[in-house]
C-alpha atoms as a PDB file:
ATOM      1  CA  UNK A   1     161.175  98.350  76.988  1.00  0.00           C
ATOM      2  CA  UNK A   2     159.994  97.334  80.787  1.00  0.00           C
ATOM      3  CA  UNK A   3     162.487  94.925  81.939  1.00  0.00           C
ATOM      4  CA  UNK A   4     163.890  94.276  86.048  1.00  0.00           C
ATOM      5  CA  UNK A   5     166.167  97.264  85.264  1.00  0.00           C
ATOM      6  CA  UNK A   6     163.123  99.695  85.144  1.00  0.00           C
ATOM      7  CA  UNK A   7     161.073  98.278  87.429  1.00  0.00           C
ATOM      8  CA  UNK A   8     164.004  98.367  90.127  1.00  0.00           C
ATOM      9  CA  UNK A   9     164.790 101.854  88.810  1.00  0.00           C
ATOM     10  CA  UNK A  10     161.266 102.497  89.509  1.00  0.00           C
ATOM     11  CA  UNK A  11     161.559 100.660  93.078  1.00  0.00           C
ATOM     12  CA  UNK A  12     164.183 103.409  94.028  1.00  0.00           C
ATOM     13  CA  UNK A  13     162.141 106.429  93.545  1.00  0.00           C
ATOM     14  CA  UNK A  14     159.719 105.028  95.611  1.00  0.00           C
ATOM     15  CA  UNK A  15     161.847 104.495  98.176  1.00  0.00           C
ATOM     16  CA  UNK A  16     160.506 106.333 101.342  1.00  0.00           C
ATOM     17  CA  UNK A  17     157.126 107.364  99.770  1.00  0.00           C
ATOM     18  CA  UNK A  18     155.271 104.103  98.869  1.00  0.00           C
ATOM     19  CA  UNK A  19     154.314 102.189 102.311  1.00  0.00           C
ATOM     20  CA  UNK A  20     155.624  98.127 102.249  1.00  0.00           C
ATOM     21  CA  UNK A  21     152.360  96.237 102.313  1.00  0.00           C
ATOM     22  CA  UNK A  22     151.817  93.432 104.578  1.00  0.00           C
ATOM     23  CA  UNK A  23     151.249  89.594 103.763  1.00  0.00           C
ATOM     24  CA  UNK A  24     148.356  88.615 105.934  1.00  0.00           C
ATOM     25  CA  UNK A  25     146.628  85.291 106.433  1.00  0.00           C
ATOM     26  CA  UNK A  26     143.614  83.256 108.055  1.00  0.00           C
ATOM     27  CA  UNK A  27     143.066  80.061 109.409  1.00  0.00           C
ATOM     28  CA  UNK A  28     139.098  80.824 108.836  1.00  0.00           C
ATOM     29  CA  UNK A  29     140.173  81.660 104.900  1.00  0.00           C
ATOM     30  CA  UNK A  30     141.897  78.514 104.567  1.00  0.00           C
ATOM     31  CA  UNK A  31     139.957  76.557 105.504  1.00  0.00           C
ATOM     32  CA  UNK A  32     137.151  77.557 103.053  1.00  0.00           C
ATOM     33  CA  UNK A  33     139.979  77.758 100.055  1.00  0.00           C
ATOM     34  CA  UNK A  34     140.815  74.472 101.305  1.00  0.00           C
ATOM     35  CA  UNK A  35     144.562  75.759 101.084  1.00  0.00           C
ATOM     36  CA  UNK A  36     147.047  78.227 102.527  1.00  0.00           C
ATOM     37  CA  UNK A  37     145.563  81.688 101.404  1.00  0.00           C
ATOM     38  CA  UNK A  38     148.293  84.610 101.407  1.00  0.00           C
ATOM     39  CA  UNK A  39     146.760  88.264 100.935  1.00  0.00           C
ATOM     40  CA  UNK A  40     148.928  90.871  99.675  1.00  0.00           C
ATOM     41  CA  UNK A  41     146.891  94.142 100.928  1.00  0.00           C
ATOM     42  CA  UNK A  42     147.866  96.935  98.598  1.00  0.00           C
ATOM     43  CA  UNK A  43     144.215  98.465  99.546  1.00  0.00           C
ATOM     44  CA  UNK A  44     146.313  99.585 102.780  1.00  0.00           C
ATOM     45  CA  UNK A  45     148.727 101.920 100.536  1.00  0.00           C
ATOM     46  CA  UNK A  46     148.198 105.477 100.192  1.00  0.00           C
ATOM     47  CA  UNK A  47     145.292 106.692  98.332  1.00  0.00           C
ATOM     48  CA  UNK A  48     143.601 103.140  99.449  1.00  0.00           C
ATOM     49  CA  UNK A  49     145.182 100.753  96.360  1.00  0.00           C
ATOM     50  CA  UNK A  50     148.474 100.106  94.533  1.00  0.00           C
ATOM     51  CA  UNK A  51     147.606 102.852  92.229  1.00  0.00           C
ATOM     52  CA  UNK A  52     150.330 105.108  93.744  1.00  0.00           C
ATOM     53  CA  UNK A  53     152.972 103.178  92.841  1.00  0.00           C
ATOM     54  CA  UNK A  54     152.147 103.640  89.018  1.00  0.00           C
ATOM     55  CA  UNK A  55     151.748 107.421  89.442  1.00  0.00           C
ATOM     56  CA  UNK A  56     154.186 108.201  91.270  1.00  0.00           C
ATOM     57  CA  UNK A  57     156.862 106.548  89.285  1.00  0.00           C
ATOM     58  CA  UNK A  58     155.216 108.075  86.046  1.00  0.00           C
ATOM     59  CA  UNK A  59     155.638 111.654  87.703  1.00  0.00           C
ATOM     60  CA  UNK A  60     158.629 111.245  89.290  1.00  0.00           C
ATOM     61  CA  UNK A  61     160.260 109.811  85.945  1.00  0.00           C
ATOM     62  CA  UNK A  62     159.427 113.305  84.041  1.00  0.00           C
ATOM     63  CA  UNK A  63     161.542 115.942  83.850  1.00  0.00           C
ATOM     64  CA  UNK A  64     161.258 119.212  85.746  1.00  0.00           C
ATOM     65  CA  UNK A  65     159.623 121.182  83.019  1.00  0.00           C
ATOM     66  CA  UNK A  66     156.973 119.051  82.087  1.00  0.00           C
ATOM     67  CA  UNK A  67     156.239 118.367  85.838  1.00  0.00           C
ATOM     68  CA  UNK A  68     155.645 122.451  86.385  1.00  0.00           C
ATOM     69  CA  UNK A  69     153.378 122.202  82.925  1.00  0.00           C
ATOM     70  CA  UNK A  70     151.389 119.214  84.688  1.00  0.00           C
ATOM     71  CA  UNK A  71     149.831 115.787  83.874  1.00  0.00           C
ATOM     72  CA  UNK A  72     146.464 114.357  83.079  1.00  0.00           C
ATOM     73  CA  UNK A  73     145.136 111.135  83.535  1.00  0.00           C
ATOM     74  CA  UNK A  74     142.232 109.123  83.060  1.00  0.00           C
ATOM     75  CA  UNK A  75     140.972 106.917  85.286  1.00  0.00           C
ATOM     76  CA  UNK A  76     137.422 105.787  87.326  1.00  0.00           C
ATOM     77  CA  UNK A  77     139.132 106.345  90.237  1.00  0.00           C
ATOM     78  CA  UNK A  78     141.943 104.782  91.856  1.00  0.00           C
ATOM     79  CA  UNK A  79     144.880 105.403  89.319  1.00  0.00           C
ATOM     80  CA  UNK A  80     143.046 109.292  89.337  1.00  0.00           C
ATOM     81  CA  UNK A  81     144.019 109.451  93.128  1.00  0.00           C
ATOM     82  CA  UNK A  82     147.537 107.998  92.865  1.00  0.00           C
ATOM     83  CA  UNK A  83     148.311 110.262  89.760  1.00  0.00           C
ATOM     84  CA  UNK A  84     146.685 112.965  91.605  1.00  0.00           C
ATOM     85  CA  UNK A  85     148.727 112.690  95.347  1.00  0.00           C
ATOM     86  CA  UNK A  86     151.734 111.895  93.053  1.00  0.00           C
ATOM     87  CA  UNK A  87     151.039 115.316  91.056  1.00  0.00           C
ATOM     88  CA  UNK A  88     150.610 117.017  94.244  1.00  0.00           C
ATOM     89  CA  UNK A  89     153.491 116.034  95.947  1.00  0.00           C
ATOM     90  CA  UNK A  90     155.430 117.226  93.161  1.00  0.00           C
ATOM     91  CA  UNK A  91     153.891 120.506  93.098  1.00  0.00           C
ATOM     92  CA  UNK A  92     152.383 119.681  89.441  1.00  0.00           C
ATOM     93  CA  UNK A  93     149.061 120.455  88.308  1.00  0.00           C
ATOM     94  CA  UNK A  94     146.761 117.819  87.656  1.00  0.00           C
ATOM     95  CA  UNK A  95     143.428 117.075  85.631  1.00  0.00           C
ATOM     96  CA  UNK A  96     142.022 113.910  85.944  1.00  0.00           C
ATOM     97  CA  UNK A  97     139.103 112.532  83.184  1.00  0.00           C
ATOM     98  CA  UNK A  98     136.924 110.501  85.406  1.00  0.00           C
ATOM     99  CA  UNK A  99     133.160 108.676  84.518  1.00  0.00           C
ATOM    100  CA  UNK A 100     130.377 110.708  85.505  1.00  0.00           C
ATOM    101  CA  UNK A 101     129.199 107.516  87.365  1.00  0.00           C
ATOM    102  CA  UNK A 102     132.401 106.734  89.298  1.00  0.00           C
ATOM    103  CA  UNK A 103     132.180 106.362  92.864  1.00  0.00           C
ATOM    104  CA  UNK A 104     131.209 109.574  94.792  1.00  0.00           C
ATOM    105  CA  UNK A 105     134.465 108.535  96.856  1.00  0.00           C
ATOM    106  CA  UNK A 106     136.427 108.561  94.438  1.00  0.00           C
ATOM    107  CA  UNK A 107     135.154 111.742  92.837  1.00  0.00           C
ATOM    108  CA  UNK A 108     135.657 113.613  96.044  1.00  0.00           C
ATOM    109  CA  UNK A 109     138.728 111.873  97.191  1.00  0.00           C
ATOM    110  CA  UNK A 110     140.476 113.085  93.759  1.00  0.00           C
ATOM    111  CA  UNK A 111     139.252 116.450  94.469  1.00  0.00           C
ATOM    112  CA  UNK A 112     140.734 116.721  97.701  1.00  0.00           C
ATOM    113  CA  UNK A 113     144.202 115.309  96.301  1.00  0.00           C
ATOM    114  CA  UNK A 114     144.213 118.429  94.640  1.00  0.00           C
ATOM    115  CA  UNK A 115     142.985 117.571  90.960  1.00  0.00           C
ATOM    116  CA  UNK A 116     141.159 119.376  88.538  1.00  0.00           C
ATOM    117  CA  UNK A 117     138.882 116.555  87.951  1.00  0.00           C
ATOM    118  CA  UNK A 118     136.982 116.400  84.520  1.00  0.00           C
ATOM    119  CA  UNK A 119     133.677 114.019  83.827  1.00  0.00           C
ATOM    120  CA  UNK A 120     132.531 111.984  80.995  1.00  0.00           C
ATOM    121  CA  UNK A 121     129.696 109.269  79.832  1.00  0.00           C
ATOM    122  CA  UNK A 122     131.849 106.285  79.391  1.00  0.00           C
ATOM    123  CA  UNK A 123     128.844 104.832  78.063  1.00  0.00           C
ATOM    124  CA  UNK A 124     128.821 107.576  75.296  1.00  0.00           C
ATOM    125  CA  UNK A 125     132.702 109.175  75.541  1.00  0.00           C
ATOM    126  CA  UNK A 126     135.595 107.916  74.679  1.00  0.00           C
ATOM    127  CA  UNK A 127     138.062 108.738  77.725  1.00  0.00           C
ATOM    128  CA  UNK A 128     141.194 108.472  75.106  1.00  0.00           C
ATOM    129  CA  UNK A 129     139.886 111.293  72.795  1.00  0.00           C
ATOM    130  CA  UNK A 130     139.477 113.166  75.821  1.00  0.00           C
ATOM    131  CA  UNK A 131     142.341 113.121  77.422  1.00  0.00           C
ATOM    132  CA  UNK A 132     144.586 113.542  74.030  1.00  0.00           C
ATOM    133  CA  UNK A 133     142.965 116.772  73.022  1.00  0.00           C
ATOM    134  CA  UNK A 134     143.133 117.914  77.089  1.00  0.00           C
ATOM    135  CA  UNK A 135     146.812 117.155  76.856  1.00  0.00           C
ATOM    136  CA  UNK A 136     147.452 119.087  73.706  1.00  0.00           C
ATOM    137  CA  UNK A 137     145.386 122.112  74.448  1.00  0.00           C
ATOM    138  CA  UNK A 138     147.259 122.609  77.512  1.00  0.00           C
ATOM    139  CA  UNK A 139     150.577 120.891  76.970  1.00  0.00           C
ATOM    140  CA  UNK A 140     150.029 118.397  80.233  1.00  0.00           C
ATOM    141  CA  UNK A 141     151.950 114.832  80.078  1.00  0.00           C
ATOM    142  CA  UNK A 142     149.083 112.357  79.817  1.00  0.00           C
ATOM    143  CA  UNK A 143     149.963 109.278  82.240  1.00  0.00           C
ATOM    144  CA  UNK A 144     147.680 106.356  80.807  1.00  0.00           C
ATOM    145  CA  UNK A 145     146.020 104.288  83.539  1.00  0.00           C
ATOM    146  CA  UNK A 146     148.157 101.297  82.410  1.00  0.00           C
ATOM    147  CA  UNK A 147     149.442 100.912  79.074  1.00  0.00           C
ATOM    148  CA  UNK A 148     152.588 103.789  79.999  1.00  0.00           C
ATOM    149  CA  UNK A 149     156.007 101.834  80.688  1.00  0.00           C
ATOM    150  CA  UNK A 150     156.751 103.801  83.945  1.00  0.00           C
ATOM    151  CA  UNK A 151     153.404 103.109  84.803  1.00  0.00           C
ATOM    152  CA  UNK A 152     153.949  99.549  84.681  1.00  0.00           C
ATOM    153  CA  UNK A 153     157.418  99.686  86.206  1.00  0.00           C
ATOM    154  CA  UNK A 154     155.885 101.241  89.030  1.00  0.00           C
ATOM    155  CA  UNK A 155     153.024  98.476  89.810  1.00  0.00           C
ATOM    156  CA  UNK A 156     156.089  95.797  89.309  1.00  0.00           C
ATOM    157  CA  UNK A 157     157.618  96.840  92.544  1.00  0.00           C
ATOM    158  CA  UNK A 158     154.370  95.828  94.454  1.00  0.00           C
ATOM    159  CA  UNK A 159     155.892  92.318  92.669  1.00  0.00           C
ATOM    160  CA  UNK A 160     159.647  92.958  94.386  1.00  0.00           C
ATOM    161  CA  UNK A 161     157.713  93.490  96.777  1.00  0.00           C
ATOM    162  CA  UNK A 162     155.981  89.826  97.131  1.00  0.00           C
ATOM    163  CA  UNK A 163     159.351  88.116  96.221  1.00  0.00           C
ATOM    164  CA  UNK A 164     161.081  89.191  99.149  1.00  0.00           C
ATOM    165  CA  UNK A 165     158.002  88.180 101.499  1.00  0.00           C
ATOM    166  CA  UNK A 166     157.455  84.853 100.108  1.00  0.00           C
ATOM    167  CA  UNK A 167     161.406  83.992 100.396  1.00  0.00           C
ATOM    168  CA  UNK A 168     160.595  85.276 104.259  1.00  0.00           C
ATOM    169  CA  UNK A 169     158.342  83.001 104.698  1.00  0.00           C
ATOM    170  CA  UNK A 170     160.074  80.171 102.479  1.00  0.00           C
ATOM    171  CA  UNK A 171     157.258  79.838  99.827  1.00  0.00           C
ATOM    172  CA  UNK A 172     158.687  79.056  96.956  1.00  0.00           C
ATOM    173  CA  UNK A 173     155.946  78.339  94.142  1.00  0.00           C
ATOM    174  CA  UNK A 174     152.162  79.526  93.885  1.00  0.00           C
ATOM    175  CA  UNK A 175     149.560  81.020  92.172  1.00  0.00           C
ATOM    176  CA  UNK A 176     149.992  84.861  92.611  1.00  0.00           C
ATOM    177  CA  UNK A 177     145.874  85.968  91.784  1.00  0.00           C
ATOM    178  CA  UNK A 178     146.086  89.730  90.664  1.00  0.00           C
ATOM    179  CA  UNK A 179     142.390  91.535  89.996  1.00  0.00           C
ATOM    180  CA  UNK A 180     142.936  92.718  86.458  1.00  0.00           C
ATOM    181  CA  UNK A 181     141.086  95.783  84.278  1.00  0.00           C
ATOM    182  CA  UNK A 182     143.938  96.765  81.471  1.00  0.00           C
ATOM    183  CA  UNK A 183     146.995  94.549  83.130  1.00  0.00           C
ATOM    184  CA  UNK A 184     149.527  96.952  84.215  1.00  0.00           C
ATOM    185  CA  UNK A 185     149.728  95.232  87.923  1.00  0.00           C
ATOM    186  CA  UNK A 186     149.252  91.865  86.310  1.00  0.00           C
ATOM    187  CA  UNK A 187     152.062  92.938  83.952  1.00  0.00           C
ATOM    188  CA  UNK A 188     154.508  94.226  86.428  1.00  0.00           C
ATOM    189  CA  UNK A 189     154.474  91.901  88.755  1.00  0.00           C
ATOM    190  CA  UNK A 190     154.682  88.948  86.359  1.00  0.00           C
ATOM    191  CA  UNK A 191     157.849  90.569  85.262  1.00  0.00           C
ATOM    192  CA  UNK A 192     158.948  91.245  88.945  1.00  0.00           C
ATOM    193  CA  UNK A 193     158.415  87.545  89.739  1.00  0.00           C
ATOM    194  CA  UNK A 194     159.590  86.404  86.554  1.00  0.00           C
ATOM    195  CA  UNK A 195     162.998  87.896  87.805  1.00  0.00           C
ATOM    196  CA  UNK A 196     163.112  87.256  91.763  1.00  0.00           C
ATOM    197  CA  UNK A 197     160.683  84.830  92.488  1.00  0.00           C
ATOM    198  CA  UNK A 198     160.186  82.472  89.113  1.00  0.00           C
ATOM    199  CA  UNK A 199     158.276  79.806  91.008  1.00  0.00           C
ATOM    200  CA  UNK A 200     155.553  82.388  91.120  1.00  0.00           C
ATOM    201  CA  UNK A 201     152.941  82.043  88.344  1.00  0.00           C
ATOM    202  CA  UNK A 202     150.529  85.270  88.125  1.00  0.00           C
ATOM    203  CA  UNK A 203     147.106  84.562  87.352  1.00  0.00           C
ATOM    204  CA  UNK A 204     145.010  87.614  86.006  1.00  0.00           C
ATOM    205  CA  UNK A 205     141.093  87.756  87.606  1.00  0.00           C
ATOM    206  CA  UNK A 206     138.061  89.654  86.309  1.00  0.00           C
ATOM    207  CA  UNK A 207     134.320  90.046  86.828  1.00  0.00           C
ATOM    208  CA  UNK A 208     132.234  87.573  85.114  1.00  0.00           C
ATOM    209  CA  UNK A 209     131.197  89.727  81.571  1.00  0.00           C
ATOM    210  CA  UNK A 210     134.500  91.681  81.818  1.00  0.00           C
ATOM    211  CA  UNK A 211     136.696  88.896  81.385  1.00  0.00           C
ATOM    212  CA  UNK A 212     138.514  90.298  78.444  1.00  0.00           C
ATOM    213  CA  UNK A 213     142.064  89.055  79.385  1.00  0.00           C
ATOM    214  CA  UNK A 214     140.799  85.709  80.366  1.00  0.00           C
ATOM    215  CA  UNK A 215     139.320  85.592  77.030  1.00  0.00           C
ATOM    216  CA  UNK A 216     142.019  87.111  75.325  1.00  0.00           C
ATOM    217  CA  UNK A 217     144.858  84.859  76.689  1.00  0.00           C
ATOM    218  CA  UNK A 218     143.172  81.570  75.838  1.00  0.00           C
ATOM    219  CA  UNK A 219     142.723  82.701  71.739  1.00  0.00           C
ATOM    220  CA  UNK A 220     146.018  84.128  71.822  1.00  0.00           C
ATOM    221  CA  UNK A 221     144.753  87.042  70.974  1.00  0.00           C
ATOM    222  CA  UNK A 222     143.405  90.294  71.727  1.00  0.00           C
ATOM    223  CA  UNK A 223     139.333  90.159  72.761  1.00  0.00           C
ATOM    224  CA  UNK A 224     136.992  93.141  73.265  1.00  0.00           C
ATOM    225  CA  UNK A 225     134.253  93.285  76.280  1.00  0.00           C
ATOM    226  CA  UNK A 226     130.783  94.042  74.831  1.00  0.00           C
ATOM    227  CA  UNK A 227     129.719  96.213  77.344  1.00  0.00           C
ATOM    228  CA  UNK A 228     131.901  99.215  79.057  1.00  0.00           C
ATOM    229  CA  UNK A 229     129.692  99.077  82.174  1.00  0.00           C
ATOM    230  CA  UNK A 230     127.229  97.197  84.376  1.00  0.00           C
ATOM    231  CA  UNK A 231     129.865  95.321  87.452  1.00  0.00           C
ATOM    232  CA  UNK A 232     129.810  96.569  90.794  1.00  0.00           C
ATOM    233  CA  UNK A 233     134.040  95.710  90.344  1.00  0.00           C
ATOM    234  CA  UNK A 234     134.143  99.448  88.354  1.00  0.00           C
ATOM    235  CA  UNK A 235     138.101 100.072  89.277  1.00  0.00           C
ATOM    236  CA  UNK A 236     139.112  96.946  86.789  1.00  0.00           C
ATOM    237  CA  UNK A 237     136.200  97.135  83.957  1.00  0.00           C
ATOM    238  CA  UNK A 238     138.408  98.217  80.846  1.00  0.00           C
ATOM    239  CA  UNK A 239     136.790  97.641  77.020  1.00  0.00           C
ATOM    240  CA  UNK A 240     140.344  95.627  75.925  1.00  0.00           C
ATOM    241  CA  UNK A 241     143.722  94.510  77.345  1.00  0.00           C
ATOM    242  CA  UNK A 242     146.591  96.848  77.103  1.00  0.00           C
ATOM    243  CA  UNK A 243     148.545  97.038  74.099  1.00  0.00           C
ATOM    244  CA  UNK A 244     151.844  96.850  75.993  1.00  0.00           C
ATOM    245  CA  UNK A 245     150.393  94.627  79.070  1.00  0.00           C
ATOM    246  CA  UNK A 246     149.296  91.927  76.831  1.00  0.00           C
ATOM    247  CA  UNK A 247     152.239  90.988  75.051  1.00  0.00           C
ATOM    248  CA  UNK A 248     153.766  90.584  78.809  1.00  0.00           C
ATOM    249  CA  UNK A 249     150.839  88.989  80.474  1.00  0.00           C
ATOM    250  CA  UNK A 250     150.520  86.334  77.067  1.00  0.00           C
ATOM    251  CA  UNK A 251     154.103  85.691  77.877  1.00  0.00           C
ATOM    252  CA  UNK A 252     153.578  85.112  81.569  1.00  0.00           C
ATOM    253  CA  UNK A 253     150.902  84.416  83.005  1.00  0.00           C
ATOM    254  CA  UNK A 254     148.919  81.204  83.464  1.00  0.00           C
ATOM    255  CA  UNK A 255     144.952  81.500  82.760  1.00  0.00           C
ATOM    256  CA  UNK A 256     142.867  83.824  83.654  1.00  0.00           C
ATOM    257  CA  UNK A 257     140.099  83.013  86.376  1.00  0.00           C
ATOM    258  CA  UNK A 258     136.694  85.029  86.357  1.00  0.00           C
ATOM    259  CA  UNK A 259     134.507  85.422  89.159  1.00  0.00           C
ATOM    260  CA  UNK A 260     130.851  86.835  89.542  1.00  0.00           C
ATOM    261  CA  UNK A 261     130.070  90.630  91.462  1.00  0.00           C
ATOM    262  CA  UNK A 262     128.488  88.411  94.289  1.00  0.00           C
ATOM    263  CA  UNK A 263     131.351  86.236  94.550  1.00  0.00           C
ATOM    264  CA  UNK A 264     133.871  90.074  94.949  1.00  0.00           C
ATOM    265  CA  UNK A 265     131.023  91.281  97.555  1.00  0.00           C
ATOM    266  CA  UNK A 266     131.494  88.083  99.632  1.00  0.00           C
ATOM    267  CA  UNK A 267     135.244  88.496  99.479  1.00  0.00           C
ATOM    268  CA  UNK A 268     134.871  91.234 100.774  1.00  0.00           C
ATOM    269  CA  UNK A 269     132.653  91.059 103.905  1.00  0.00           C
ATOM    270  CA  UNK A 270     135.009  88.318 104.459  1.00  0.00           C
ATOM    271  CA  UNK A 271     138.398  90.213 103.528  1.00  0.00           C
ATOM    272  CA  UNK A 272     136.449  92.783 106.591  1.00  0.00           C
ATOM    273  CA  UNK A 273     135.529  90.213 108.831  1.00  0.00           C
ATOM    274  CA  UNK A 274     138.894  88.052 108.656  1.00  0.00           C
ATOM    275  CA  UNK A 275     141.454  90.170 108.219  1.00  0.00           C
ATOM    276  CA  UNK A 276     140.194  93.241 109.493  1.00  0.00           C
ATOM    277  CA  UNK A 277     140.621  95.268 105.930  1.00  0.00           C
ATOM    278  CA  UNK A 278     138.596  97.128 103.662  1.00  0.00           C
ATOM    279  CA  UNK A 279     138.200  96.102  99.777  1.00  0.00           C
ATOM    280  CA  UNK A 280     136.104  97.247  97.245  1.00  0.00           C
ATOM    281  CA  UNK A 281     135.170  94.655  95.012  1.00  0.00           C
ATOM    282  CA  UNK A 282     137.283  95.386  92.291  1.00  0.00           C
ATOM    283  CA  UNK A 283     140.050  94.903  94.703  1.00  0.00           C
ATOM    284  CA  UNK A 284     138.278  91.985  95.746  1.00  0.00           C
ATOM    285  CA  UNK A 285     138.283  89.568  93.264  1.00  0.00           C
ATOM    286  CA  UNK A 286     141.898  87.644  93.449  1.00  0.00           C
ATOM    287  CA  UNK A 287     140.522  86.711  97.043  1.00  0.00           C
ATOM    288  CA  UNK A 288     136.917  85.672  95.228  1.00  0.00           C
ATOM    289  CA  UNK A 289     138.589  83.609  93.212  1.00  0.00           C
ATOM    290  CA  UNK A 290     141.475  82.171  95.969  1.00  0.00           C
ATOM    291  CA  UNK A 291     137.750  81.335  98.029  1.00  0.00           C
ATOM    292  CA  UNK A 292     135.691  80.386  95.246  1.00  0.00           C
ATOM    293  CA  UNK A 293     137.642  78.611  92.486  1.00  0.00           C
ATOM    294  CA  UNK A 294     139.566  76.388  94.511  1.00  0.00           C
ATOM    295  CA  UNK A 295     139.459  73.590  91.952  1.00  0.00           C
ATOM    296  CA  UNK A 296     140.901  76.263  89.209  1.00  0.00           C
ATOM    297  CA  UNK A 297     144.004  76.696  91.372  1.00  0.00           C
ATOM    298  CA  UNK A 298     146.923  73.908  92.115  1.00  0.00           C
ATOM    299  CA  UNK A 299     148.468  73.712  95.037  1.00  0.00           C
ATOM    300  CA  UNK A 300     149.246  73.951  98.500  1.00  0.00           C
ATOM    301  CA  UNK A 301     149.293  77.634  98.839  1.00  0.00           C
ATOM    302  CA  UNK A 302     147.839  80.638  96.538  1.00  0.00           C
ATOM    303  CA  UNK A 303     148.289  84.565  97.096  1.00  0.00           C
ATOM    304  CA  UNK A 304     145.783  87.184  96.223  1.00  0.00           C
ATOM    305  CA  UNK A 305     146.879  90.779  95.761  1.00  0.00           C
ATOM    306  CA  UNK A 306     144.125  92.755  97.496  1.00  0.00           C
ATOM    307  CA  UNK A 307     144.652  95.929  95.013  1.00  0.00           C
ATOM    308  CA  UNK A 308     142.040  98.351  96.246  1.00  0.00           C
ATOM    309  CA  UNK A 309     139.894  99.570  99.144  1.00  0.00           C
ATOM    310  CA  UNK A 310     137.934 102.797  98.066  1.00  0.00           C
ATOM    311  CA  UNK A 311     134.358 101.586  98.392  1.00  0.00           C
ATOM    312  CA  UNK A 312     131.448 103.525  99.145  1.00  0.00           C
ATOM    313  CA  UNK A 313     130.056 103.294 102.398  1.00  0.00           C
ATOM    314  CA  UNK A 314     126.479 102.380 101.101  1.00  0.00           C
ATOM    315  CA  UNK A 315     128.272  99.245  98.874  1.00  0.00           C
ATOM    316  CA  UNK A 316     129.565  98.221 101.266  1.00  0.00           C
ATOM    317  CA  UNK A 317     127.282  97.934 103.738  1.00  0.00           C
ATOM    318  CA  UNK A 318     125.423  96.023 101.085  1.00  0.00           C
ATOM    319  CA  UNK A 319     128.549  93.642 101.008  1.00  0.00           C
ATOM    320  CA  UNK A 320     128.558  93.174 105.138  1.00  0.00           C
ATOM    321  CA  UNK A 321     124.284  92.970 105.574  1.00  0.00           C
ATOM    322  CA  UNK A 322     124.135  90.552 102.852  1.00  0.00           C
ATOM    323  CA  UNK A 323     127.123  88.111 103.198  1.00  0.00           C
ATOM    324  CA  UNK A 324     128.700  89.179 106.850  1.00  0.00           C
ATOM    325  CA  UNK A 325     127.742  85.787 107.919  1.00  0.00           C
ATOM    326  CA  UNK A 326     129.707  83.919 105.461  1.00  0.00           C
END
């Protein structure tokens, strides 16, 4: 069960370890929203996105023996690095199952976190199959990317988070826009809001042909992506929603809002050129969709959770040459 209990559980073993992201805002972004525009820049905690949360309350939740027999995850890159600085911190091995076409960043940012880091074809593999028989052969805990409760508990407290800055600066209801893959963030912080901030309604956002959540939450039930890759937004393309996130996120959340790569590369040359951070587009596409969907949103005021910033250089550089003048 994930309930306030866990995730505040979760809140105090990250006490001291997890950084308190800021709430920034821009005149310039508001007035091409047309609205108040609040960013919530997780791509500023460590390992570059909110991904450390979730591993770090996974590994700090497991006991001491299965910590000094290790974890594995699997992940394209950003819940690989938080599992993997997690891990390391702990003194636990790590092996991380990561595409063969992730970012080179990634890749080598994983590496130097310490992991043993495993490749696949996602095109071809099945990432599941490989990290259950990895796990078995060598008795590691396998710490799913989002469908693990401590995982989830973890990514709720960037929610706690949110409540207590909004209640600073005496908002009181909004869309909260969180870039989506399997739902764990979406999920945690709809039940952190749900809890301490219940004028909040989270709104889950995915690349256009990856909208699986968006698609799933209007039938009411689960729906598959046809393809597994092809979106410059690789940190949130998943095949399905979680089986644990989207009982939550049916629960909770209002629609989901989809935008298209270009509309994630012009967030961010515009998250770079307006509030001085760095997004990858993945992490990109709440504020795509807080810019660009203005008439999908209700409103005064409507918060983005900027999730991730691990973008290679050459991407973004594309981003900046080809929309910097936005």
């Amino acid at each position: 069960m994930i309930d306030i209990a866990r995730i505040e559980a979760a809140s105090f073993r990250l006490a001291g370890h997890a950084l308190r992201t800021p709430l920034l805002g821009s005149s310039f972004l508001n007035e091409i929203a047309g609205r108040r525009v609040w960013v919530k820049a997780e791509c500023l905690q460590h390992t570059g996105s909110f991904k450390f949360r979730g591993g770090w309350a996974a590994v700090s939740a497991l006991s001491a023996e299965a910590r000094q027999k290790g974890v594995i995850a699997y992940s394209s890159g950003n819940h690989a690095q938080g599992v993997a600085l997690a891990a390391q911190r702990h003194g636990a091995p790590c092996v991380i199952v990561m595409p063969s076409d992730a970012p080179r960043l990634k890749l080598a940012n994983t590496r130097a976190y310490g992991a043993e880091v495993v490749t696949y074809d996602r095109a071809r593999e099945n990432r599941d199959a490989i990290g259950a028989r990895m796990a078995a052969l060598r008795g590691l805990t396998l710490i799913k990317p989002y469908d693990e409760p401590e995982v989830i508990a973890g990514q709720g407290t960037c929610g706690l988070e949110l409540a207590e800055q909004v209640t600073e600066i005496g908002l009181r209801t909004a869309d909260v826009l969180v870039c989506c893959g399997g739902g764990g963030l979406t999920a945690g912080v709809a039940l952190a809001l749900e809890s301490r901030a219940p004028g909040l309604r989270v709104r889950p956002v995915e690349p256009e042909g990856f909208d699986d959540t968006a698609r799933s939450l209007a039938a009411g039930e689960v729906r598959r992506n046809a393809r597994l890759s092809g979106s410059v937004c690789d940190a949130i393309v998943t095949p399905v929603p979680g089986a644990i996130t989207f009982p939550i996120n049916r629960r909770l959340c209002g629609p989901g809002l989809v935008v298209t790569d270009d509309q994630a590369l012009m967030a961010v040359a515009l998250a770079f050129k307006r509030l001085k951070i760095v997004l990858e587009p993945g992490g990109a596409v709440a504020l795509a969709a807080a810019l660009f969907h203005p008439g999908q949103i209700a409103g005064e005021d409507v918060i983005a959770i900027a999730t991730g910033g691990n973008i290679d250089a050459a991407l973004f550089q594309t981003a900046l040459s080809r929309f910097g003048d936005l």
